[in-house]
Protein backbone atom coordinates (compact mmCIF):
# COMPACT_ATOMS: atom_id res chain seq x y z
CA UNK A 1 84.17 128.05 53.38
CA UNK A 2 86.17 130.39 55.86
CA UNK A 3 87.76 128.63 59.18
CA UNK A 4 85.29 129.87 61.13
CA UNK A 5 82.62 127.97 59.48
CA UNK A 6 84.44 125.36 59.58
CA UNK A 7 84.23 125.21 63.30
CA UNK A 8 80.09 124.78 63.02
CA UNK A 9 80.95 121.11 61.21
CA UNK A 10 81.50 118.01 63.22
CA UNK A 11 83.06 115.09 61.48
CA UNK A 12 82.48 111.51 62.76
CA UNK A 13 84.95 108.89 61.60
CA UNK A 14 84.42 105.39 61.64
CA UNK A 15 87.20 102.95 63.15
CA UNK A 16 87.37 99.86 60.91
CA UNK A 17 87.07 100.70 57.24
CA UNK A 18 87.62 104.18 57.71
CA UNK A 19 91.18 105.05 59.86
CA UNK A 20 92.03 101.16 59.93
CA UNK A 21 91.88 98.20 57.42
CA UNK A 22 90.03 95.62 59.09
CA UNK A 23 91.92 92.58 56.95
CA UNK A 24 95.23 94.07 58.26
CA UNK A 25 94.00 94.45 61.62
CA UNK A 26 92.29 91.17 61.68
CA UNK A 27 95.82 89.28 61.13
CA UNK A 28 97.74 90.95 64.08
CA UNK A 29 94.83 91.26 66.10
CA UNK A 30 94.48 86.97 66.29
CA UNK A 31 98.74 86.79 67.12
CA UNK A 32 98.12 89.07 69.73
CA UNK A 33 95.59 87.64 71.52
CA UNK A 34 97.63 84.74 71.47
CA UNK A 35 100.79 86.33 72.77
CA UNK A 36 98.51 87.68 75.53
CA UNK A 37 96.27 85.12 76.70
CA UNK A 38 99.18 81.97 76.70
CA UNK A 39 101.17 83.00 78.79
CA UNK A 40 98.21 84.34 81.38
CA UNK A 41 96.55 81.80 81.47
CA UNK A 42 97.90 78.48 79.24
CA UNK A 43 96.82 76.93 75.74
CA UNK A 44 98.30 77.37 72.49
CA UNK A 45 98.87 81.15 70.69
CA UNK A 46 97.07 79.39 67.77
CA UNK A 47 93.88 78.02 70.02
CA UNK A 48 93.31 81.33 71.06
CA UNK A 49 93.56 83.31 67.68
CA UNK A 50 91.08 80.60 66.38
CA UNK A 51 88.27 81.04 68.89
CA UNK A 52 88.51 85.26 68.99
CA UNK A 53 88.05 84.88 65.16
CA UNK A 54 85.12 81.98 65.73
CA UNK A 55 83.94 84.45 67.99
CA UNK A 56 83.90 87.46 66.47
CA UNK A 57 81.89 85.84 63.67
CA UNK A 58 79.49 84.09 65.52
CA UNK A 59 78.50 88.12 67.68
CA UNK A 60 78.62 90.00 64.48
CA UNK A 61 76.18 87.88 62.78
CA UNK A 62 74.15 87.89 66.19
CA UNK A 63 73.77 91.86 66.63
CA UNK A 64 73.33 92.31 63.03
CA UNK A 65 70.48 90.60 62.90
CA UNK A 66 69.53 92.21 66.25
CA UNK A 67 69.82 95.45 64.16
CA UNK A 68 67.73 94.16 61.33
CA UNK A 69 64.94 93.40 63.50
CA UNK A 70 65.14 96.79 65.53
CA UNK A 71 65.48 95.14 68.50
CA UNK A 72 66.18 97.86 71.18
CA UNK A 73 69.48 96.94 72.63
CA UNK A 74 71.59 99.98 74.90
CA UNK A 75 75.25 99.82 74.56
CA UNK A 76 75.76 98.87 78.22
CA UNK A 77 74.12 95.92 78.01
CA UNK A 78 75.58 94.98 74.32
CA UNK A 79 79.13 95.59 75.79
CA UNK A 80 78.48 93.88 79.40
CA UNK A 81 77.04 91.26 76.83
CA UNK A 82 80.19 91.22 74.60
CA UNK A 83 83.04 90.66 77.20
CA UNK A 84 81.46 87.67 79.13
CA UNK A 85 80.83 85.78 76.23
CA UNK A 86 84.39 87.09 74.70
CA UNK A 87 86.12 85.29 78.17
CA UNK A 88 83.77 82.44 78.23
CA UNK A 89 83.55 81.44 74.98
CA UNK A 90 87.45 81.40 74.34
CA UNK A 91 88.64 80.29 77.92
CA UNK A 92 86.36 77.22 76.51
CA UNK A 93 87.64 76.96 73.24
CA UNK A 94 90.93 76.64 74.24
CA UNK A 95 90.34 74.07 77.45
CA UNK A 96 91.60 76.15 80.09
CA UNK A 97 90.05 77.14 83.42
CA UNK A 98 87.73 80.00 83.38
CA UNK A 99 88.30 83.02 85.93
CA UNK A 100 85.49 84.05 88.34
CA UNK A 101 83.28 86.35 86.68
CA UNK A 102 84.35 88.91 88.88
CA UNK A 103 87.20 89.15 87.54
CA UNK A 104 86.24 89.19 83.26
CA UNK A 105 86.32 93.23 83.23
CA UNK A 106 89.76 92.97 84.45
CA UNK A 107 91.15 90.73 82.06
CA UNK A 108 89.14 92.43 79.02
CA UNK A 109 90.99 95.95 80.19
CA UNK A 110 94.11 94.27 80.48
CA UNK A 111 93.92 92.58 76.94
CA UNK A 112 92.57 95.73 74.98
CA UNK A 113 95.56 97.74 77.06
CA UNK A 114 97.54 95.38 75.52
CA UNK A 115 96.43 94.49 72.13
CA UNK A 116 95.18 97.76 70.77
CA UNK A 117 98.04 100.18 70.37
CA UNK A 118 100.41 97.07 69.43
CA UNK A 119 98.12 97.29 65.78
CA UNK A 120 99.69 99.07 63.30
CA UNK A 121 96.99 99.00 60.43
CA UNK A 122 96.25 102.52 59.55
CA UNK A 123 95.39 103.77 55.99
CA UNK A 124 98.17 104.94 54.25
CA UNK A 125 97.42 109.17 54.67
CA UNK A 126 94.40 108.87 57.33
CA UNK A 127 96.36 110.61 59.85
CA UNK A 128 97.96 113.36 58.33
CA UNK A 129 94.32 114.18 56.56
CA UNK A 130 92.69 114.10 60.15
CA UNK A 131 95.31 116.53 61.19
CA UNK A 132 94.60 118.70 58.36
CA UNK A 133 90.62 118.77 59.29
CA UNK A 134 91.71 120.05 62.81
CA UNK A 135 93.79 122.65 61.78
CA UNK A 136 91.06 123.77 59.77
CA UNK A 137 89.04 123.94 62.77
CA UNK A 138 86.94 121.11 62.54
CA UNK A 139 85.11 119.22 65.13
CA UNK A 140 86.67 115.67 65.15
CA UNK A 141 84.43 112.95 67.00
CA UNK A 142 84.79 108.79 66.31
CA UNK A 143 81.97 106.77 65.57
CA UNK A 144 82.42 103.25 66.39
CA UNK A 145 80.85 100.12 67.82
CA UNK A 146 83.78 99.53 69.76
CA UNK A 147 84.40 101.17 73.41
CA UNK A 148 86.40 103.68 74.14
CA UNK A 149 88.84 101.86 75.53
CA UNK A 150 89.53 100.07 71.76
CA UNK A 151 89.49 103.15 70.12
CA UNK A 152 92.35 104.79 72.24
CA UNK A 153 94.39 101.60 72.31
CA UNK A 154 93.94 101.83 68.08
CA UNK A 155 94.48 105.82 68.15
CA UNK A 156 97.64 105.82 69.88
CA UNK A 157 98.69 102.60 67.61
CA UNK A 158 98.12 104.77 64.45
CA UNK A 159 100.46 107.76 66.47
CA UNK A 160 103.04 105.28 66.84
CA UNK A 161 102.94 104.06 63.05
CA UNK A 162 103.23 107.74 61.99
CA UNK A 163 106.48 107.91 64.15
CA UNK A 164 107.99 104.91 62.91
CA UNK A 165 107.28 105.93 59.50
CA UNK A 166 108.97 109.39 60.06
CA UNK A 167 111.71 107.76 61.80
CA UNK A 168 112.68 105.07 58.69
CA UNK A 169 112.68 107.75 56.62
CA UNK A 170 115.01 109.56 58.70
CA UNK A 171 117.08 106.81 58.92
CA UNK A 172 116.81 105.80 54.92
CA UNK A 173 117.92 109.89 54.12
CA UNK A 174 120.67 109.44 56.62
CA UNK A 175 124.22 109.33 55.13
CA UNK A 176 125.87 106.84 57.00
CA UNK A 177 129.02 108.45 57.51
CA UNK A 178 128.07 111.47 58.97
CA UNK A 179 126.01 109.37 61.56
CA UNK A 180 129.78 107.44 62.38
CA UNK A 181 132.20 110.31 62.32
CA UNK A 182 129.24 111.98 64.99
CA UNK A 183 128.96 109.35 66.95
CA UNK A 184 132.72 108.94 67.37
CA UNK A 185 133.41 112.47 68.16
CA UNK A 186 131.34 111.76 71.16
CA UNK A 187 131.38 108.72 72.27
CA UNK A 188 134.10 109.23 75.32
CA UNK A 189 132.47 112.43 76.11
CA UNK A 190 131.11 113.58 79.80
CA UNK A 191 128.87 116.04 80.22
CA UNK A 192 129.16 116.23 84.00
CA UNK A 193 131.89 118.82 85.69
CA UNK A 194 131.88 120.79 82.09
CA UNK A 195 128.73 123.10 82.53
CA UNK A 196 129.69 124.95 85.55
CA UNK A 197 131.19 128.16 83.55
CA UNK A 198 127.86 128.28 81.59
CA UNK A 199 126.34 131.85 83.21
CA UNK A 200 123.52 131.96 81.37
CA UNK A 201 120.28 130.93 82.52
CA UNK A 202 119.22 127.33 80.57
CA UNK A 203 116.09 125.43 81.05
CA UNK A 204 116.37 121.48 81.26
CA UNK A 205 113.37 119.59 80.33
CA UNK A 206 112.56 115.99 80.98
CA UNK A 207 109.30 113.71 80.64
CA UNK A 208 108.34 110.44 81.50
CA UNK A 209 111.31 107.99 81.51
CA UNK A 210 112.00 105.03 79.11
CA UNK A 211 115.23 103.83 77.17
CA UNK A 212 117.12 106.86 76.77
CA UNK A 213 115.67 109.34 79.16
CA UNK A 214 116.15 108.70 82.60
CA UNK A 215 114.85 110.86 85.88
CA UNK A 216 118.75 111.03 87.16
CA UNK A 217 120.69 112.55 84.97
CA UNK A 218 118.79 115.48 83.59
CA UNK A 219 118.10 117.10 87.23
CA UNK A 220 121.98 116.79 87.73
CA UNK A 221 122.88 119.14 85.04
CA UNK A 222 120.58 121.40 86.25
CA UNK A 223 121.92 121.60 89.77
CA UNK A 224 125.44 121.77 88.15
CA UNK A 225 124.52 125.39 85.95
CA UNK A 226 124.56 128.20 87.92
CA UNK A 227 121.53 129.38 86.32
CA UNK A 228 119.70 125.86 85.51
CA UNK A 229 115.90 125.57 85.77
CA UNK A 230 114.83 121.87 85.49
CA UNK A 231 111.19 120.88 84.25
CA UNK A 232 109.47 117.93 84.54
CA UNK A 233 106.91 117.30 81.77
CA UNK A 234 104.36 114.21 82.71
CA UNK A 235 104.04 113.09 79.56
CA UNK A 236 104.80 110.42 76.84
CA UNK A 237 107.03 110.13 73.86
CA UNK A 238 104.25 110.66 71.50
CA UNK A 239 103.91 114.31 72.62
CA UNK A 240 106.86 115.16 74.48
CA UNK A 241 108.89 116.97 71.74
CA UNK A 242 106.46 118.91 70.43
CA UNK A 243 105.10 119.95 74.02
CA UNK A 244 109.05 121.14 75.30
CA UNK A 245 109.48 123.02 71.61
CA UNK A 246 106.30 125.14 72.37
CA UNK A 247 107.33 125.62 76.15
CA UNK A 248 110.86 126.56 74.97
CA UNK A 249 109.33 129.12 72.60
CA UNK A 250 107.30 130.75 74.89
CA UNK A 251 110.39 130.46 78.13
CA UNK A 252 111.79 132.67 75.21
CA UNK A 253 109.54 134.65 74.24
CA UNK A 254 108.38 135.83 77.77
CA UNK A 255 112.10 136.03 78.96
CA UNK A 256 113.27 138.22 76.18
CA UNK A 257 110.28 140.52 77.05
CA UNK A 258 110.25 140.51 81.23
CA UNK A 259 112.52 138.07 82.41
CA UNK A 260 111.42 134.53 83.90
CA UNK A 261 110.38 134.90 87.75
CA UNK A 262 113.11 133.22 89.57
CA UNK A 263 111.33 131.61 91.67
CA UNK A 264 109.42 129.44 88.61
């Protein structure tokens, strides 16, 4: 098959069983939902692990048999269905006083922001054979009972496993000295008041701040070069590398060829 037929395929791929182990899953899922809901709102992390799980079971078997009867059911009413009697049924579980019901969309956002990408239960190769499939030009779609919300949460979670993976191997590789005798050739160094002979034109690029990369510093320099351009990239740590390599590439590229504009 030639890449361009392999842009006429879609591929659907299921969430649990498929990209993620569900026993894996199931484990952190129940201490996060405790780590989210105690301090919120009260009751033990245990309380609350034991009624998602009572839960869970108790819905599953309920819209499986709804399946096996072909009872007509649309998804908007099967999720509206799901979260009030996910909030209800636990908030009574574990004893504690239930929210107004205007409010049980909110806290099931909230908990999925927070629960989903905190999983790390990916099979072992899933995403580095999905990103194969899309080079080759496939159509990539998920097919899932869960909402879209879950799926992101559990998409960006596998992202983040892949990085950590990369990372400890890195780190395993790394010859410890090396890392020392660097670290200590820098360590009383200042950047600042050293850049202002550099004539040639440099780009500084920055995204979204966390830890390490702050929004102060990295405009500085930039003033401080004669020639410094500064860019801002909106975007997170799970893309930001490879986005400023293919913007640096291409700052090259077109500046080699006809010079950036200078008022870019």
């Amino acid at each position: 098959m030639s890449q361009t037929r392999f842009s006429e395929f879609a591929v659907f791929f299921d969430d649990g069983g498929v990209m993620n182990d569900n026993r894996i899953r199931g484990l952190q899922y129940q201490k996060l939902v405790g780590e989210y809901f105690t301090p919120k709102f009260g009751g033990e992390p245990y309380l609350w692990a034991e009624s998602n799980v009572n839960f869970i079971e108790e819905i599953m078997k309920k819209y499986s048999k709804a399946i096996y009867d072909g009872s007509d059911i649309d998804y908007k009413t099967y999720q509206a269905d799901f979260v009030k009697r996910w909030i209800e049924e636990m908030f009574n579980y574990v004893g504690v006083k239930l929210p107004a019901k205007s409010e049980y969309n909110q806290i099931y956002r909230e908990a999925i922001e927070y629960i989903t990408p905190n999983i790390r239960s990916a099979y072992p190769g899933v995403v580095d054979s999905i990103k194969k499939l899309k080079r080759l030009g496939f159509n990539l779609y998920t097919a899932s009972g869960e909402d879209s919300l879950e799926i992101k949460g559990y998409l960006q979670g596998m992202r983040e496993e892949v990085q950590r993976r990369r990372a400890e191997i890195f780190a395993d590789n790394a010859e410890i000295w090396k890392w020392k005798r660097a670290a200590d050739s820098v360590k009383d160094f200042e950047l600042f008041g050293k850049v202002s002979d550099i004539t040639k034109e440099v780009f500084v690029t920055n995204g979204t701040e966390d830890k390490i990369h702050d929004q102060i510093n990295y405009p500085q320099i930039a003033a401080e070069l004669p020639n410094g351009r500064f860019i801002y990239m909106k975007t997170d740590e799970s893309r930001r590398e490879r986005l400023m390599g293919f913007v640096s590439l291409e700052f090259c590229r077109v500046g080699k060829n006809d010079g950036i504009p200078p008022s870019l």
